[in-house]
PDB file of N, CA and C in Angstrom:
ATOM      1  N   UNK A   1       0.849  -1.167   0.000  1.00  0.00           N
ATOM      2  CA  UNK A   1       0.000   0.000   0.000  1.00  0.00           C
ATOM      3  C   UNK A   1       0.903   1.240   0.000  1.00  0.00           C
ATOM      4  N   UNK A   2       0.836   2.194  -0.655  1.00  0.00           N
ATOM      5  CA  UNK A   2       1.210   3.267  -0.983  1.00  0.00           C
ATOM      6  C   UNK A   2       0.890   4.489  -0.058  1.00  0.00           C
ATOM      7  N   UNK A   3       2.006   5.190   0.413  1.00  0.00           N
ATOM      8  CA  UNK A   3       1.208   6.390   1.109  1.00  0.00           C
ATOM      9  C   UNK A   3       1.894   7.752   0.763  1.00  0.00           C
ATOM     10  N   UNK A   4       0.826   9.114   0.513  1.00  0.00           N
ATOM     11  CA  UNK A   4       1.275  10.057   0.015  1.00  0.00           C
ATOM     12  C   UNK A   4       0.961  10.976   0.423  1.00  0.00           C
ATOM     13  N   UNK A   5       1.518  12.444   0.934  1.00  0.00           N
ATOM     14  CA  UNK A   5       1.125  13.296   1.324  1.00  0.00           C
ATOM     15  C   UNK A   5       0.022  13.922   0.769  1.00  0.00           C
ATOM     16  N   UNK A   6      -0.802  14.760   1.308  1.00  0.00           N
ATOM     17  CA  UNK A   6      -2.336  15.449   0.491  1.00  0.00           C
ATOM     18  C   UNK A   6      -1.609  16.773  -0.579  1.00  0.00           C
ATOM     19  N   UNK A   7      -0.453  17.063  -0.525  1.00  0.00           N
ATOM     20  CA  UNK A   7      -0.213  18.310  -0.833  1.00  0.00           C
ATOM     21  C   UNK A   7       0.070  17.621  -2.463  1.00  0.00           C
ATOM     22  N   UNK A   8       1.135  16.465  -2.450  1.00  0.00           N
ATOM     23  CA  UNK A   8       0.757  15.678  -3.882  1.00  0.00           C
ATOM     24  C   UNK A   8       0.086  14.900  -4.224  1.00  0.00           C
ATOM     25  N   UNK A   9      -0.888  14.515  -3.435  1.00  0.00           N
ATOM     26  CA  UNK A   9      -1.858  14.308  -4.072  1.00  0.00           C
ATOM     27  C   UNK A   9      -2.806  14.896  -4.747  1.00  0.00           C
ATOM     28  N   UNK A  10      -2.663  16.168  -4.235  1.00  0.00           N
ATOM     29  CA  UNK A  10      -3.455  17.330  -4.882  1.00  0.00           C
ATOM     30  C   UNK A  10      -3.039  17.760  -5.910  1.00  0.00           C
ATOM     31  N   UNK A  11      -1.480  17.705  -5.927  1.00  0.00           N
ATOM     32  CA  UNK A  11      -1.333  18.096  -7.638  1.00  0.00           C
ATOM     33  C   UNK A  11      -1.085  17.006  -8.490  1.00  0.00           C
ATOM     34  N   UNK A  12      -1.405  15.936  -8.154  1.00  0.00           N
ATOM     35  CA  UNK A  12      -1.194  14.609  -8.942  1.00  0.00           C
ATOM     36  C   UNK A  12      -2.125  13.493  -9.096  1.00  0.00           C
ATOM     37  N   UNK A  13      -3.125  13.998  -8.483  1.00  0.00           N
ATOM     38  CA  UNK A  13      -4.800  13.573  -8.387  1.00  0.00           C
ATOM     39  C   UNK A  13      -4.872  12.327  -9.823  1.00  0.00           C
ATOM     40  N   UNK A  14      -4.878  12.859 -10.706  1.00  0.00           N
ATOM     41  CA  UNK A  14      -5.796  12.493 -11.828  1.00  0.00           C
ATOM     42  C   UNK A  14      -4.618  11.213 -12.094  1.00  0.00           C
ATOM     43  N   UNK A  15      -3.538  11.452 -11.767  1.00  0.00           N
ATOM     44  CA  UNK A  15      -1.972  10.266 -12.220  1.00  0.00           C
ATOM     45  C   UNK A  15      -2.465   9.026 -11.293  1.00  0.00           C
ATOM     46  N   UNK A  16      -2.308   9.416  -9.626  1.00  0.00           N
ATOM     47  CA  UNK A  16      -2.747   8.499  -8.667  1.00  0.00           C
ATOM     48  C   UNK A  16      -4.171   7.741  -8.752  1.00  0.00           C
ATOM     49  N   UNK A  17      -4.873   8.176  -9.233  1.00  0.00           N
ATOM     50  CA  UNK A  17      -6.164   8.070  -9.393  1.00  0.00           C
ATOM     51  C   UNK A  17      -6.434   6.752 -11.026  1.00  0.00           C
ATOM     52  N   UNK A  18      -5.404   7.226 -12.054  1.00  0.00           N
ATOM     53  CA  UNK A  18      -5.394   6.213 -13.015  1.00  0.00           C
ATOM     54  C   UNK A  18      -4.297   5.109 -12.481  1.00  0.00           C
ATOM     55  N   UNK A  19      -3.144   5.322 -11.799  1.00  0.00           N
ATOM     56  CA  UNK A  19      -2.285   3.984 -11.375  1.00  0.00           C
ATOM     57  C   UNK A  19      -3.235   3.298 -10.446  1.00  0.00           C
ATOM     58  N   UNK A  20      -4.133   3.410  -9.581  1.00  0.00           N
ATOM     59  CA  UNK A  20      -4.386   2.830  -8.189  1.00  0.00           C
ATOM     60  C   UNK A  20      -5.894   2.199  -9.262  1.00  0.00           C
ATOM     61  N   UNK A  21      -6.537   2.785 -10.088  1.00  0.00           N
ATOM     62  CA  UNK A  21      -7.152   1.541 -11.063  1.00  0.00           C
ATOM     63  C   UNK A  21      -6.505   1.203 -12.101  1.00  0.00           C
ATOM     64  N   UNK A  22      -4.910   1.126 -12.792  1.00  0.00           N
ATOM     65  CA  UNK A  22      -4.032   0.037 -13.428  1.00  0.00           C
ATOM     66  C   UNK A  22      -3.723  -0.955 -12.404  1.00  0.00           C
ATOM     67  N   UNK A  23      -3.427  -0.388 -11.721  1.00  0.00           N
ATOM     68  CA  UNK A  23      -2.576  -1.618 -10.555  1.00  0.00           C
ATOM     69  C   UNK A  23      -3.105  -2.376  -9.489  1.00  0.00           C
ATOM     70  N   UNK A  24      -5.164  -1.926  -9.062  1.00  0.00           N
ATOM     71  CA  UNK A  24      -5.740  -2.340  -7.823  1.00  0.00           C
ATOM     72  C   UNK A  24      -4.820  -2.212  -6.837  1.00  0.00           C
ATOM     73  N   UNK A  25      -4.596  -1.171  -7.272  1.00  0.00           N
ATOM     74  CA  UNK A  25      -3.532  -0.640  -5.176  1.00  0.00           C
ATOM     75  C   UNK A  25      -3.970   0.594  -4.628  1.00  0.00           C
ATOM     76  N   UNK A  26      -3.915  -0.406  -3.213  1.00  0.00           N
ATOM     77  CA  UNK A  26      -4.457   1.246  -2.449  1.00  0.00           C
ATOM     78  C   UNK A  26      -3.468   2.377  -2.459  1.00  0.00           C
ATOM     79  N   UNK A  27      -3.742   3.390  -2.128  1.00  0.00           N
ATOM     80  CA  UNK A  27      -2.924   5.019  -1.748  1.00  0.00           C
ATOM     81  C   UNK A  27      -3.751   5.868  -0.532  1.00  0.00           C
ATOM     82  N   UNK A  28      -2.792   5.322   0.667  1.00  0.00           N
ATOM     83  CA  UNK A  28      -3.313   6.372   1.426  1.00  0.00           C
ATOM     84  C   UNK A  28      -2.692   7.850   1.631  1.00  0.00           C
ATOM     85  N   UNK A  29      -3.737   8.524   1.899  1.00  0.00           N
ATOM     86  CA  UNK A  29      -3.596  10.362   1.528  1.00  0.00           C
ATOM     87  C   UNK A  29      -3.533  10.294   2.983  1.00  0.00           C
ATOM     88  N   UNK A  30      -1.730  11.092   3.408  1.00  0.00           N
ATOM     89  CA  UNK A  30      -1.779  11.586   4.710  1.00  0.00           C
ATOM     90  C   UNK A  30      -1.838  13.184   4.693  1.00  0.00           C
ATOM     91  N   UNK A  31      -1.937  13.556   6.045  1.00  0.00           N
ATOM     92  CA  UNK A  31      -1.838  15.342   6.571  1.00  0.00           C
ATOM     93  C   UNK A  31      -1.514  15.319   7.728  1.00  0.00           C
ATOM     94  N   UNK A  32      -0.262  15.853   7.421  1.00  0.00           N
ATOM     95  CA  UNK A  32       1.038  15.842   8.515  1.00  0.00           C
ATOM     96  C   UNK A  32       0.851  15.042   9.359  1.00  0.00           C
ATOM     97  N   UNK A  33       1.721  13.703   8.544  1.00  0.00           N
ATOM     98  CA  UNK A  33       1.833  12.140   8.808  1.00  0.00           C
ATOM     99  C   UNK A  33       0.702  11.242   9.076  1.00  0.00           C
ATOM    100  N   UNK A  34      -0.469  11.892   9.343  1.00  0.00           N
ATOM    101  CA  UNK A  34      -1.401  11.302   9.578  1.00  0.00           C
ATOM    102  C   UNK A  34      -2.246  10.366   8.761  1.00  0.00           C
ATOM    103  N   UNK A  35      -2.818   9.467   8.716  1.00  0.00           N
ATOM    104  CA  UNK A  35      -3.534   9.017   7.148  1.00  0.00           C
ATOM    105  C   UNK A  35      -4.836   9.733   7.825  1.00  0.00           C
ATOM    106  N   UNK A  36      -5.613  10.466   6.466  1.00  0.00           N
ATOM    107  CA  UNK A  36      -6.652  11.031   6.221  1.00  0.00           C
ATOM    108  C   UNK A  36      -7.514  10.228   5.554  1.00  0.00           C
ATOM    109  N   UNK A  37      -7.164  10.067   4.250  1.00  0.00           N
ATOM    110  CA  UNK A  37      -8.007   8.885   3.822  1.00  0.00           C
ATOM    111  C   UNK A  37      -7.336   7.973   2.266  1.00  0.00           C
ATOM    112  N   UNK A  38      -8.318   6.732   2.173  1.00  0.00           N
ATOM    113  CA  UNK A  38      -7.850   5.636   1.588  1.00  0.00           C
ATOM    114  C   UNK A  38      -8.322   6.065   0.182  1.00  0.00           C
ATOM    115  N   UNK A  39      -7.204   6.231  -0.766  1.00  0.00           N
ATOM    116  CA  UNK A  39      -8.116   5.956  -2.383  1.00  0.00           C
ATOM    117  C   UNK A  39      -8.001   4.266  -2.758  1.00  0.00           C
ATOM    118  N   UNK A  40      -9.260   3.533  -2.408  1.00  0.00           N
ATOM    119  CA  UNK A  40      -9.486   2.077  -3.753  1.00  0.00           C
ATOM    120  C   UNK A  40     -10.020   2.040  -4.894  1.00  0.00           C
ATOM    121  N   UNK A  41      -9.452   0.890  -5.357  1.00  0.00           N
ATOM    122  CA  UNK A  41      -9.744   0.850  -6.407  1.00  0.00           C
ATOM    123  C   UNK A  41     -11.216   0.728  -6.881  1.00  0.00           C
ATOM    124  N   UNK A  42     -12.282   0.621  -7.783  1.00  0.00           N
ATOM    125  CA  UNK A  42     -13.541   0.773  -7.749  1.00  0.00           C
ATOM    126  C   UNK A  42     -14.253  -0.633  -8.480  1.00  0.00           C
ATOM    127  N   UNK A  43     -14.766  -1.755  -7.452  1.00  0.00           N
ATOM    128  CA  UNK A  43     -14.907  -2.792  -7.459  1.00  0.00           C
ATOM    129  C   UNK A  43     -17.047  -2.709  -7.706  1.00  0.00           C
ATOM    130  N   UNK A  44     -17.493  -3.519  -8.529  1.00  0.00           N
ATOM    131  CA  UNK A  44     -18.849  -3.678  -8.684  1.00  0.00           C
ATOM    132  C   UNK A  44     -19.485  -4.277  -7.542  1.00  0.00           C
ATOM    133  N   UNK A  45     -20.263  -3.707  -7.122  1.00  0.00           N
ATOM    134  CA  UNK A  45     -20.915  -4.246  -5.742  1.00  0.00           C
ATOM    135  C   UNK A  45     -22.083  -5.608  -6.387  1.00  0.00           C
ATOM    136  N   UNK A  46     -22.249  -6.517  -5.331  1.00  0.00           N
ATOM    137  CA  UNK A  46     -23.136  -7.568  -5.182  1.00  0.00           C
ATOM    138  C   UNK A  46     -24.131  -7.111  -4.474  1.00  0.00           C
ATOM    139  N   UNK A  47     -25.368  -7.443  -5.490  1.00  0.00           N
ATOM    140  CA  UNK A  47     -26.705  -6.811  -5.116  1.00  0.00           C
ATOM    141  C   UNK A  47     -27.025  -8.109  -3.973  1.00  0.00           C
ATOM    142  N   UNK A  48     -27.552  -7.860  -3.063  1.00  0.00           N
ATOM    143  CA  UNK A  48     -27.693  -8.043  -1.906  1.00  0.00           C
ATOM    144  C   UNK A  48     -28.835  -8.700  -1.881  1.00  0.00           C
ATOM    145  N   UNK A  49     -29.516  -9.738  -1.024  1.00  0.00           N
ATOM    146  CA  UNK A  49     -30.387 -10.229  -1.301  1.00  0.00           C
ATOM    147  C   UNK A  49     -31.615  -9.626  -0.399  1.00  0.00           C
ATOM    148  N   UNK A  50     -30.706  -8.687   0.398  1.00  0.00           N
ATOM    149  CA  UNK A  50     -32.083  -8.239   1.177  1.00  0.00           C
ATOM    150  C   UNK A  50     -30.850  -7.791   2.168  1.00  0.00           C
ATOM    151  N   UNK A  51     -31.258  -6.455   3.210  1.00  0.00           N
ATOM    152  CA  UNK A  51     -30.674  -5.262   4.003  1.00  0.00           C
ATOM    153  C   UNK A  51     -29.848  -6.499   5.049  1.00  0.00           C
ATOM    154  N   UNK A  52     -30.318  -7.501   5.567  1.00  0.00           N
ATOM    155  CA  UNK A  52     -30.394  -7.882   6.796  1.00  0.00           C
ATOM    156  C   UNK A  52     -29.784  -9.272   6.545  1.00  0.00           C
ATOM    157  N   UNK A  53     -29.773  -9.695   5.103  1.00  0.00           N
ATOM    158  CA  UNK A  53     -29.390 -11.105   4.807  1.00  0.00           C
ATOM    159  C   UNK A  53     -28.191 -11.822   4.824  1.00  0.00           C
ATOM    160  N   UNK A  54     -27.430 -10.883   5.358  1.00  0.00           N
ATOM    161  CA  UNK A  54     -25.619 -11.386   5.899  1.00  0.00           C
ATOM    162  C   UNK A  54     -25.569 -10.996   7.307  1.00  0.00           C
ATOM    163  N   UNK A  55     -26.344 -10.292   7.490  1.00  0.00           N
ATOM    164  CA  UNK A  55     -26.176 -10.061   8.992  1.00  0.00           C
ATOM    165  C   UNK A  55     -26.677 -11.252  10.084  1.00  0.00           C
ATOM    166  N   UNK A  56     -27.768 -12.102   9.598  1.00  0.00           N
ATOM    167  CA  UNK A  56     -28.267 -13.025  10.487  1.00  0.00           C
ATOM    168  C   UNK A  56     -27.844 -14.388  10.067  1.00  0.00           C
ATOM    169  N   UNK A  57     -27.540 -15.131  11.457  1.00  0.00           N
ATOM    170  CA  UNK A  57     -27.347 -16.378  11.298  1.00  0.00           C
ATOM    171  C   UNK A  57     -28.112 -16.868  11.759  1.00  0.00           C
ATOM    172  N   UNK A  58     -29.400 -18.104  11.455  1.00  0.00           N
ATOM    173  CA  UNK A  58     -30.107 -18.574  11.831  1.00  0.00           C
ATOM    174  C   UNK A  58     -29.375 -19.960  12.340  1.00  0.00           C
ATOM    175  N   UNK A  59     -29.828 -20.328  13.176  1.00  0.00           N
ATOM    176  CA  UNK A  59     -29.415 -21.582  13.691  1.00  0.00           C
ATOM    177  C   UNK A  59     -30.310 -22.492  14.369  1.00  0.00           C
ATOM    178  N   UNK A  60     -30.728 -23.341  14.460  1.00  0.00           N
ATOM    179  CA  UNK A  60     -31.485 -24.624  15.036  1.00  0.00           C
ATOM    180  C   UNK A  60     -33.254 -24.254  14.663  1.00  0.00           C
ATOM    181  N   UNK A  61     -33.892 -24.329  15.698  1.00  0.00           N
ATOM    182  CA  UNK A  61     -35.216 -23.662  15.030  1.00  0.00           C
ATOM    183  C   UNK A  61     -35.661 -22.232  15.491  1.00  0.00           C
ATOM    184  N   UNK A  62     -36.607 -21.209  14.464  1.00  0.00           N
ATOM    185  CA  UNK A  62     -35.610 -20.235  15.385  1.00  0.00           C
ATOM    186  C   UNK A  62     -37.729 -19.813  15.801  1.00  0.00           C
ATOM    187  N   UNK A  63     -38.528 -20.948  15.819  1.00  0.00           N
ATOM    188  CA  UNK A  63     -40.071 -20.826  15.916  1.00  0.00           C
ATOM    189  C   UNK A  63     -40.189 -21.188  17.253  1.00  0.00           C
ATOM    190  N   UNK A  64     -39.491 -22.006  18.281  1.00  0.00           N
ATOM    191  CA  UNK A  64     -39.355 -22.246  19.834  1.00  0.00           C
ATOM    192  C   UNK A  64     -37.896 -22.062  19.871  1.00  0.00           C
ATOM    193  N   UNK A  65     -37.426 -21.572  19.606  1.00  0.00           N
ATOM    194  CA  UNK A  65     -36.037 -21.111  20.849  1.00  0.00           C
ATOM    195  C   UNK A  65     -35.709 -21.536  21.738  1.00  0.00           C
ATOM    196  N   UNK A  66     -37.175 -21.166  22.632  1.00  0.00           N
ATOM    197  CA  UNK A  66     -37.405 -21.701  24.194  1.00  0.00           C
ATOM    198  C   UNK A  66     -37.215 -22.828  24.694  1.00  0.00           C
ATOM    199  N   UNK A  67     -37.664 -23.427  24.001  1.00  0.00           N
ATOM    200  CA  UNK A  67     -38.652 -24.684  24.377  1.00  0.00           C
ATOM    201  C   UNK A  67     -39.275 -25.070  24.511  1.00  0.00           C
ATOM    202  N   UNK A  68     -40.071 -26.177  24.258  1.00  0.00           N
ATOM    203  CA  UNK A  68     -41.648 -26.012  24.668  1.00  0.00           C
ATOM    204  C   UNK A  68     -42.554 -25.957  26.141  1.00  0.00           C
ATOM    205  N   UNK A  69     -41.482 -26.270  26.797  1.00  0.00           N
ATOM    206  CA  UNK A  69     -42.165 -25.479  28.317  1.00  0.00           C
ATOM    207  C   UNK A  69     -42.347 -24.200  28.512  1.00  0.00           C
ATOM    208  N   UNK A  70     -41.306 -23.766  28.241  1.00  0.00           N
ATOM    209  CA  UNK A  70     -40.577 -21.941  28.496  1.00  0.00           C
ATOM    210  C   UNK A  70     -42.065 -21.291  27.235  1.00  0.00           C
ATOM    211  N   UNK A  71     -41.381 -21.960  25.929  1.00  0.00           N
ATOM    212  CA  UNK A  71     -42.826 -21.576  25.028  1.00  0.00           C
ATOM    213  C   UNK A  71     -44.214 -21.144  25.726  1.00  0.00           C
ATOM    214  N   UNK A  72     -44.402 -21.907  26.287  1.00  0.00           N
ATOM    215  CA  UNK A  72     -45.869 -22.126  26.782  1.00  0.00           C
ATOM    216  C   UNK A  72     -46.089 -20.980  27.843  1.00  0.00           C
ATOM    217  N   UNK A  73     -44.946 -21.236  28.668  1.00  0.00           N
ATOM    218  CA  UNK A  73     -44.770 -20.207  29.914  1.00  0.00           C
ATOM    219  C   UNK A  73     -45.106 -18.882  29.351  1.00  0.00           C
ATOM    220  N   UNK A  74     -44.458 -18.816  28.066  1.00  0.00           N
ATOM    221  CA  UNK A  74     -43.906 -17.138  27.804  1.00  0.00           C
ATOM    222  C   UNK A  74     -45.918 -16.531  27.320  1.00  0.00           C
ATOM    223  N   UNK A  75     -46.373 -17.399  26.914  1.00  0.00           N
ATOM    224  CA  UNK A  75     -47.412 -16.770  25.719  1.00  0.00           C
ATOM    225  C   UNK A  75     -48.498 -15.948  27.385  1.00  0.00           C
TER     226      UNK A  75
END
């Protein structure tokens, strides 16, 4: 990964900007030493099957949880 001050990056924008999509390499933009931020390369996103559909793992049954005592208890 590449890292470059903001002051050339600012005058070299459009150069960094075509190497980092020839090469899929990152360039991080520092300000005074700091990293500010990451230029990546620009990858096609995977349409998603729904907001929530990587976020949950379902596991065993998820209609009693409880159990069927606790079930019964809870209603």
């Amino acid at each position: 990964m590449k890292t470059m001050a903001i002051t050339d990056f600012k005058s070299h924008a459009l150069q960094v900007l075509g190497e980092v999509a020839a090469r899929n390499e990152r360039v991080v933009v520092t300000k005074r030493g700091k990293p500010l931020a990451e230029v990546v390369p620009y990858t096609e996103a995977k349409p998603a099957a729904g907001h929530l559909a990587e976020a949950l793992v379902f596991e065993k049954d998820i209609v009693t949880p409880l159990g069927k005592n606790m079930w019964n208890a809870c209603r």
